[in-house]
PDB file of N, CA and C in Angstrom:
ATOM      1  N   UNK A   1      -3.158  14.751  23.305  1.00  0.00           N
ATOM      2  CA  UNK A   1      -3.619  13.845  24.349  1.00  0.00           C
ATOM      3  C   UNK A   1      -2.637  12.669  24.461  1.00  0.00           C
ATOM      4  N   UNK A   2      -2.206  12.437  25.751  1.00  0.00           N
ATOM      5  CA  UNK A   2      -1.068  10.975  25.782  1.00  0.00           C
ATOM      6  C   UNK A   2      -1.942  10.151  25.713  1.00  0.00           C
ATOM      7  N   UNK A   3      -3.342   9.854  25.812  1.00  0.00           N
ATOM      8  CA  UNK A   3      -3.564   8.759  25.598  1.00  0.00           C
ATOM      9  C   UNK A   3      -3.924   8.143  23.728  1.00  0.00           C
ATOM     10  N   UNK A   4      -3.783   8.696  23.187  1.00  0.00           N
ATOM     11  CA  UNK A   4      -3.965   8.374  21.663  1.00  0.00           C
ATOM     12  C   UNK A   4      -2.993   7.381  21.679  1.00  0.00           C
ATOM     13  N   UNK A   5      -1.334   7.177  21.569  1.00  0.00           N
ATOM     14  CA  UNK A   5      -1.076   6.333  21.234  1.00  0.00           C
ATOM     15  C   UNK A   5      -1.310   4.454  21.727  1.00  0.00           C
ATOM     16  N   UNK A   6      -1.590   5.101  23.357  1.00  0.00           N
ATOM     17  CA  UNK A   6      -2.606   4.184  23.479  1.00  0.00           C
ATOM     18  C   UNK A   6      -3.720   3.596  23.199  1.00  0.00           C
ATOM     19  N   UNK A   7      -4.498   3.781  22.857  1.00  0.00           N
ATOM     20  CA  UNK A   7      -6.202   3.918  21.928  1.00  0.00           C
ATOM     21  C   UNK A   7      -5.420   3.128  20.572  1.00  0.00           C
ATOM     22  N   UNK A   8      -4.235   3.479  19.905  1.00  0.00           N
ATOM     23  CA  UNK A   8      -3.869   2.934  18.691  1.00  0.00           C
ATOM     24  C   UNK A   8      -3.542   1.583  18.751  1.00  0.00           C
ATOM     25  N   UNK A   9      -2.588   1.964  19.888  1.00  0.00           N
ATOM     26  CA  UNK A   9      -2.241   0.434  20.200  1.00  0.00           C
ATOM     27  C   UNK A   9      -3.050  -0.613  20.779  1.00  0.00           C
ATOM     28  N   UNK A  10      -4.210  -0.386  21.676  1.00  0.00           N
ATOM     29  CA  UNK A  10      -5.040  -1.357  21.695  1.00  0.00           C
ATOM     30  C   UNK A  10      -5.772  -1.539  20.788  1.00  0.00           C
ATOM     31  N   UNK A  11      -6.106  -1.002  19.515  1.00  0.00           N
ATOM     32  CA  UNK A  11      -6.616  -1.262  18.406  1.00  0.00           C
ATOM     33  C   UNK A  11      -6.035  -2.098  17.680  1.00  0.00           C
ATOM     34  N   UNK A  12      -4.822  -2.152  17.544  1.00  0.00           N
ATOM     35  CA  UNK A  12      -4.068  -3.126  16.858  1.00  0.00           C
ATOM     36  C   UNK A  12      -4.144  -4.357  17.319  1.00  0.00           C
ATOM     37  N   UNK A  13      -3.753  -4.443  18.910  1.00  0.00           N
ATOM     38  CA  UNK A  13      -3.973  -5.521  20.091  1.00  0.00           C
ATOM     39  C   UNK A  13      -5.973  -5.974  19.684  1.00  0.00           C
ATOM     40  N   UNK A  14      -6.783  -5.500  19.675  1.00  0.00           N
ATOM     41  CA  UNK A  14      -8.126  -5.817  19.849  1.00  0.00           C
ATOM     42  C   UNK A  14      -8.769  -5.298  18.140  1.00  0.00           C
ATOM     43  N   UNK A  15      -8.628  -5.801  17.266  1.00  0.00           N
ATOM     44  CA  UNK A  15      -9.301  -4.872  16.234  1.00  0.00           C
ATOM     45  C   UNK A  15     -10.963  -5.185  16.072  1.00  0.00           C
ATOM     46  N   UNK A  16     -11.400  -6.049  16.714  1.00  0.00           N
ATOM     47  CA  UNK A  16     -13.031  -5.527  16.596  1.00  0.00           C
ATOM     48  C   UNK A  16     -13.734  -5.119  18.142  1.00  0.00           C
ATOM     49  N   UNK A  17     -12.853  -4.749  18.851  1.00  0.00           N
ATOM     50  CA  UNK A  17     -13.130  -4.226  20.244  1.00  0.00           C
ATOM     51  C   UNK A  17     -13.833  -3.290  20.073  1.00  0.00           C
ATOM     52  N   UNK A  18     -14.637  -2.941  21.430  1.00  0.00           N
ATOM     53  CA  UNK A  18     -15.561  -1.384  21.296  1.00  0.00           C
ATOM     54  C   UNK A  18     -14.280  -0.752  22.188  1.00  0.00           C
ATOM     55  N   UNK A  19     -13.714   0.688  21.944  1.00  0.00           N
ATOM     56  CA  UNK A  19     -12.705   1.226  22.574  1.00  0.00           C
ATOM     57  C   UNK A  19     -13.636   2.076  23.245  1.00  0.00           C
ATOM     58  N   UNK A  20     -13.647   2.720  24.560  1.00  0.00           N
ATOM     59  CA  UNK A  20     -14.646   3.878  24.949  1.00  0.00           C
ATOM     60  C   UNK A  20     -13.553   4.605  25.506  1.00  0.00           C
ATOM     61  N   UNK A  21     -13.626   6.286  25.348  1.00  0.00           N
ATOM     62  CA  UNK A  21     -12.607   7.546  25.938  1.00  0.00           C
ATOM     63  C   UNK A  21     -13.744   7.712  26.878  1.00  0.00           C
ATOM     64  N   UNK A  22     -13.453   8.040  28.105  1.00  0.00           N
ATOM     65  CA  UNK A  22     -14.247   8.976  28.894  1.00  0.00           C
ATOM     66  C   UNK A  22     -13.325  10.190  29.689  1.00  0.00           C
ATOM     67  N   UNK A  23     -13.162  11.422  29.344  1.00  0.00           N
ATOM     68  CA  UNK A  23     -12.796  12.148  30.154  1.00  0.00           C
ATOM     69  C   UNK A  23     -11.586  12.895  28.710  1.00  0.00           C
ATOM     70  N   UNK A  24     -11.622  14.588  28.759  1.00  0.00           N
ATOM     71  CA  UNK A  24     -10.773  15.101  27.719  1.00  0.00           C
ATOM     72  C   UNK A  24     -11.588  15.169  26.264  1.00  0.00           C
ATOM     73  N   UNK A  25     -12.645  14.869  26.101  1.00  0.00           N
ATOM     74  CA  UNK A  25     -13.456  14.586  24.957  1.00  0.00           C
ATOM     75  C   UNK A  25     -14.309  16.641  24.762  1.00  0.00           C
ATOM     76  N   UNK A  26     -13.749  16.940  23.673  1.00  0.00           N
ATOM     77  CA  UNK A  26     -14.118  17.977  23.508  1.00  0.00           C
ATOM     78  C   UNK A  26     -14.006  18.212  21.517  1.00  0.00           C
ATOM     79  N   UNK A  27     -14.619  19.219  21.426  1.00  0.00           N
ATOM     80  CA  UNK A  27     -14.020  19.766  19.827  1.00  0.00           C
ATOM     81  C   UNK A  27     -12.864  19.849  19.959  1.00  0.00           C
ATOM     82  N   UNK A  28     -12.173  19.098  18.687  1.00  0.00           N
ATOM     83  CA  UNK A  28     -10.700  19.020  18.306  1.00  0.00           C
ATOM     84  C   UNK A  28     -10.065  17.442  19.034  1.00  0.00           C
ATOM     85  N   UNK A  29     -10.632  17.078  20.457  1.00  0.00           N
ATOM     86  CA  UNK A  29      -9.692  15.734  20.401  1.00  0.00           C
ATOM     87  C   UNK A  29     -11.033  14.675  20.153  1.00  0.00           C
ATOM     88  N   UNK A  30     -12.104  14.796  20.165  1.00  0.00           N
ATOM     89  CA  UNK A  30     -13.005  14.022  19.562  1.00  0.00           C
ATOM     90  C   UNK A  30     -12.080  12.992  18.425  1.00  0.00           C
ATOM     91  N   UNK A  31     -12.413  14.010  17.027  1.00  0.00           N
ATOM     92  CA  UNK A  31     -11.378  13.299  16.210  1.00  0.00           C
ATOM     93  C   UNK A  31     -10.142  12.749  16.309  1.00  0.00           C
ATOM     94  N   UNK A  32      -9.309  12.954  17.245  1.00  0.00           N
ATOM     95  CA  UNK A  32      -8.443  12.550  17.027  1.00  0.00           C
ATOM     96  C   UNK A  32      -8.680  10.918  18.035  1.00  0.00           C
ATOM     97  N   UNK A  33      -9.356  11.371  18.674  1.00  0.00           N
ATOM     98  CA  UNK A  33      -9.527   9.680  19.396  1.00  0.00           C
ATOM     99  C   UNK A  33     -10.421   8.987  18.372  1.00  0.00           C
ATOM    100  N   UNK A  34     -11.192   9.326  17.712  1.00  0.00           N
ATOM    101  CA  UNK A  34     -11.606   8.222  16.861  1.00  0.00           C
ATOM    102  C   UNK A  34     -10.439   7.794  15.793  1.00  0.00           C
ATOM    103  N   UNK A  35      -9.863   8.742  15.230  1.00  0.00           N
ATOM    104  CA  UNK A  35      -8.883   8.131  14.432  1.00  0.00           C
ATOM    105  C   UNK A  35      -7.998   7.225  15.294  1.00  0.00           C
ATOM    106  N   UNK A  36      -7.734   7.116  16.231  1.00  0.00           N
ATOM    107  CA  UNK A  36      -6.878   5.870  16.771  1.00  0.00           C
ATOM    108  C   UNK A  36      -7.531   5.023  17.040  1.00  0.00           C
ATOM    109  N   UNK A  37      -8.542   5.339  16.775  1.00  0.00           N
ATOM    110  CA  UNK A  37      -9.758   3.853  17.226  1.00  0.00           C
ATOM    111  C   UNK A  37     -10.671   3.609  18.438  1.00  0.00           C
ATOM    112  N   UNK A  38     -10.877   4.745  19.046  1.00  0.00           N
ATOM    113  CA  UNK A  38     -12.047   4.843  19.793  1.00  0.00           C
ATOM    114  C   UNK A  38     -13.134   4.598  19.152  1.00  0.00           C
ATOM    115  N   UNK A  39     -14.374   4.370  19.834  1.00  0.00           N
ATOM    116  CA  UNK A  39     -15.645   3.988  19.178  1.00  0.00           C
ATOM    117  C   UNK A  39     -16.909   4.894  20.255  1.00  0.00           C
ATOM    118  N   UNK A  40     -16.620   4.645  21.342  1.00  0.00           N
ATOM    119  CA  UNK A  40     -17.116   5.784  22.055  1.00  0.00           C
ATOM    120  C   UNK A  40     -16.707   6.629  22.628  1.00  0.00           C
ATOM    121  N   UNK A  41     -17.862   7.828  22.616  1.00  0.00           N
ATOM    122  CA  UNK A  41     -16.684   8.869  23.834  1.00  0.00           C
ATOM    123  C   UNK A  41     -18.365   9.234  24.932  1.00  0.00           C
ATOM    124  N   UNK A  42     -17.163   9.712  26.091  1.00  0.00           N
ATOM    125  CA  UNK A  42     -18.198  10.597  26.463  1.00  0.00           C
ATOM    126  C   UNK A  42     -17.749  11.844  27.019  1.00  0.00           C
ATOM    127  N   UNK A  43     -18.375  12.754  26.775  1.00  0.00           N
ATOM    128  CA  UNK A  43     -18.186  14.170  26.490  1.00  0.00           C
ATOM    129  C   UNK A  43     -19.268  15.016  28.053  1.00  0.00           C
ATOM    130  N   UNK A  44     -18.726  14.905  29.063  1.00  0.00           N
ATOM    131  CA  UNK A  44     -19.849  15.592  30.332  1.00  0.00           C
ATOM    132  C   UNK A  44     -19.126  17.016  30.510  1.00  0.00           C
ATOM    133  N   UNK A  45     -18.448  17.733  30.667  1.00  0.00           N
ATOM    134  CA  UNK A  45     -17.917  18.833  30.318  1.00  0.00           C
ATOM    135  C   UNK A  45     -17.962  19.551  29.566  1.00  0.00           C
ATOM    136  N   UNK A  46     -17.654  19.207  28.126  1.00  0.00           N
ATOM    137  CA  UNK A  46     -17.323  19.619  26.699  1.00  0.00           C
ATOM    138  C   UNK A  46     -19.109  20.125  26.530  1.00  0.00           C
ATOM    139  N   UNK A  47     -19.939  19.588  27.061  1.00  0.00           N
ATOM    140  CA  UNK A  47     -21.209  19.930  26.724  1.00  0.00           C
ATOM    141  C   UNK A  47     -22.279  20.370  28.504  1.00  0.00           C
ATOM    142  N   UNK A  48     -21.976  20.317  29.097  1.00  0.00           N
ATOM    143  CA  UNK A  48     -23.028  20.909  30.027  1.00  0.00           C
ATOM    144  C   UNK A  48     -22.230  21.850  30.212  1.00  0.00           C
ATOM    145  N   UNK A  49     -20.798  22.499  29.885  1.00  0.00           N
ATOM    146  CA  UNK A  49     -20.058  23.282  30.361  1.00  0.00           C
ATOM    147  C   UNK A  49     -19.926  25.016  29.728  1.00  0.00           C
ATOM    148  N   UNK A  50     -21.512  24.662  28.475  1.00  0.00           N
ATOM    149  CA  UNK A  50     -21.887  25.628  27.453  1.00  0.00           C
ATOM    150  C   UNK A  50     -23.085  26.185  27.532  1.00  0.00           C
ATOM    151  N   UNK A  51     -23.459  27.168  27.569  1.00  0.00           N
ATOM    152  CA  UNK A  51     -25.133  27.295  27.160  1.00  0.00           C
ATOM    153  C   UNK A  51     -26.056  26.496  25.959  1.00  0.00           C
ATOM    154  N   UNK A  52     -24.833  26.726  25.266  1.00  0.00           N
ATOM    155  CA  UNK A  52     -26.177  26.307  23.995  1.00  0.00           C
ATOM    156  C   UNK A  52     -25.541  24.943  23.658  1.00  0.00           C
ATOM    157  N   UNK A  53     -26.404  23.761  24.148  1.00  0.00           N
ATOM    158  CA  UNK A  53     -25.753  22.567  24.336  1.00  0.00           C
ATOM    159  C   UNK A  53     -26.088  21.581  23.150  1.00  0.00           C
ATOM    160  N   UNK A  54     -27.374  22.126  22.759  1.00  0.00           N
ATOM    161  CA  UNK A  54     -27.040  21.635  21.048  1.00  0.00           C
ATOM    162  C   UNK A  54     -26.330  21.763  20.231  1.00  0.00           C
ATOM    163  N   UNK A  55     -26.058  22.590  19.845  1.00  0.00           N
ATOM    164  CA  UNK A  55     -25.100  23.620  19.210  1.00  0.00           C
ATOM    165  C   UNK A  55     -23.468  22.718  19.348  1.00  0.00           C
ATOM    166  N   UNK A  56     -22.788  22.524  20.630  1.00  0.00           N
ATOM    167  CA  UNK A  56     -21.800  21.562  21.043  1.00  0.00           C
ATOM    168  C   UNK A  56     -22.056  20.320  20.910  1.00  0.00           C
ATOM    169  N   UNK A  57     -23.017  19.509  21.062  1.00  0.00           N
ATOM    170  CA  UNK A  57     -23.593  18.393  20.678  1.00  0.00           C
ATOM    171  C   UNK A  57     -23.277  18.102  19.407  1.00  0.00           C
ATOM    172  N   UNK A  58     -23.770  18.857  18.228  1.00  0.00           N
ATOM    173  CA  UNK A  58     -23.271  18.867  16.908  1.00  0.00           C
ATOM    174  C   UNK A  58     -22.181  18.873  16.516  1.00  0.00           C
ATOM    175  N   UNK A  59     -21.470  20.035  16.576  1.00  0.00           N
ATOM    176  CA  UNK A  59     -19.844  20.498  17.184  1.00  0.00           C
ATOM    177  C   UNK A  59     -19.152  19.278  17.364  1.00  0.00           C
ATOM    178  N   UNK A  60     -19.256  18.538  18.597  1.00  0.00           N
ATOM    179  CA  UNK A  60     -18.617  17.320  18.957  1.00  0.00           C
ATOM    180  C   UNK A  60     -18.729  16.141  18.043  1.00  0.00           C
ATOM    181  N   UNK A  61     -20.056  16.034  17.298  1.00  0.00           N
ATOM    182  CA  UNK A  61     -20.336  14.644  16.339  1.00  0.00           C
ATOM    183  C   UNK A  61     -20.031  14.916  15.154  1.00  0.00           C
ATOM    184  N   UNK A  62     -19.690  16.514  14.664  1.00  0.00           N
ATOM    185  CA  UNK A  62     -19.386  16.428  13.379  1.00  0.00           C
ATOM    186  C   UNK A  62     -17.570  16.418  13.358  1.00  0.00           C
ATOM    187  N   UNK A  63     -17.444  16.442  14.977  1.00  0.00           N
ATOM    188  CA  UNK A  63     -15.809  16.798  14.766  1.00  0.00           C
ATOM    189  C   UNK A  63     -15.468  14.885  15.213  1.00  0.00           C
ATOM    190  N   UNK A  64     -15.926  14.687  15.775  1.00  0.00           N
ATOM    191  CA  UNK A  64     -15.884  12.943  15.975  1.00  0.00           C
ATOM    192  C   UNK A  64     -16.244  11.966  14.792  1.00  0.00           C
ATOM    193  N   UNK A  65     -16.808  12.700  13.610  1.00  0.00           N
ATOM    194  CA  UNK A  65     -17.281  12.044  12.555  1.00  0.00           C
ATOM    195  C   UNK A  65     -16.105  12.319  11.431  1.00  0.00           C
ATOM    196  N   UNK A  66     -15.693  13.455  11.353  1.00  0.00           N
ATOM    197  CA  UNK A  66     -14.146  13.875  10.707  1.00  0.00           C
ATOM    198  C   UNK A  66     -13.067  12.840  11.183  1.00  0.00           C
ATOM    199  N   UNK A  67     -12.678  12.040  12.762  1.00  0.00           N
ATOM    200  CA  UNK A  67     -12.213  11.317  12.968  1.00  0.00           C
ATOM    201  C   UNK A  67     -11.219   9.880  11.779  1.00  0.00           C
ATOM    202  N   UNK A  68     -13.278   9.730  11.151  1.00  0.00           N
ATOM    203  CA  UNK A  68     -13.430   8.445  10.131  1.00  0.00           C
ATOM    204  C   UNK A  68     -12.613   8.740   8.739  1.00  0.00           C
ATOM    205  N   UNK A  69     -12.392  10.079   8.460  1.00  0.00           N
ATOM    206  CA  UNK A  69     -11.864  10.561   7.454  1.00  0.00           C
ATOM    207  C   UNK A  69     -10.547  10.217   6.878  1.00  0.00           C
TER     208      UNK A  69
END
């Protein structure tokens, strides 16, 4: 994602900012936007774009929670 090194760098610029991603938020870049310092995401694709939307729901928070790692 090009925007990560952005997300890093306003983290550095803002370090107790709330950062929010909206848009590209799926399993696999979840984490990686929290590790640059996102704080929210939102995910409208990545999850109505599935049947079983719990199932991705989880998926997305345990892969956004790996982020913190």
């Amino acid at each position: 994602m090009a925007v990560i090194p952005k997300i890093a760098s306003l983290r550095q610029i803002w370090p107790s900012g709330i950062i929010s991603v909206d848009g590209g938020i799926r399993v696999g870049t979840a984490r990686q936007v929290v590790a640059a310092g996102a704080r929210r995401l939102a995910a409208g694709s990545a999850l109505f774009g599935d049947s079983d939307f719990a199932e991705v729901l989880r998926r997305l928070q345990e892969d956004a929670e790996d982020g913190f790692a």
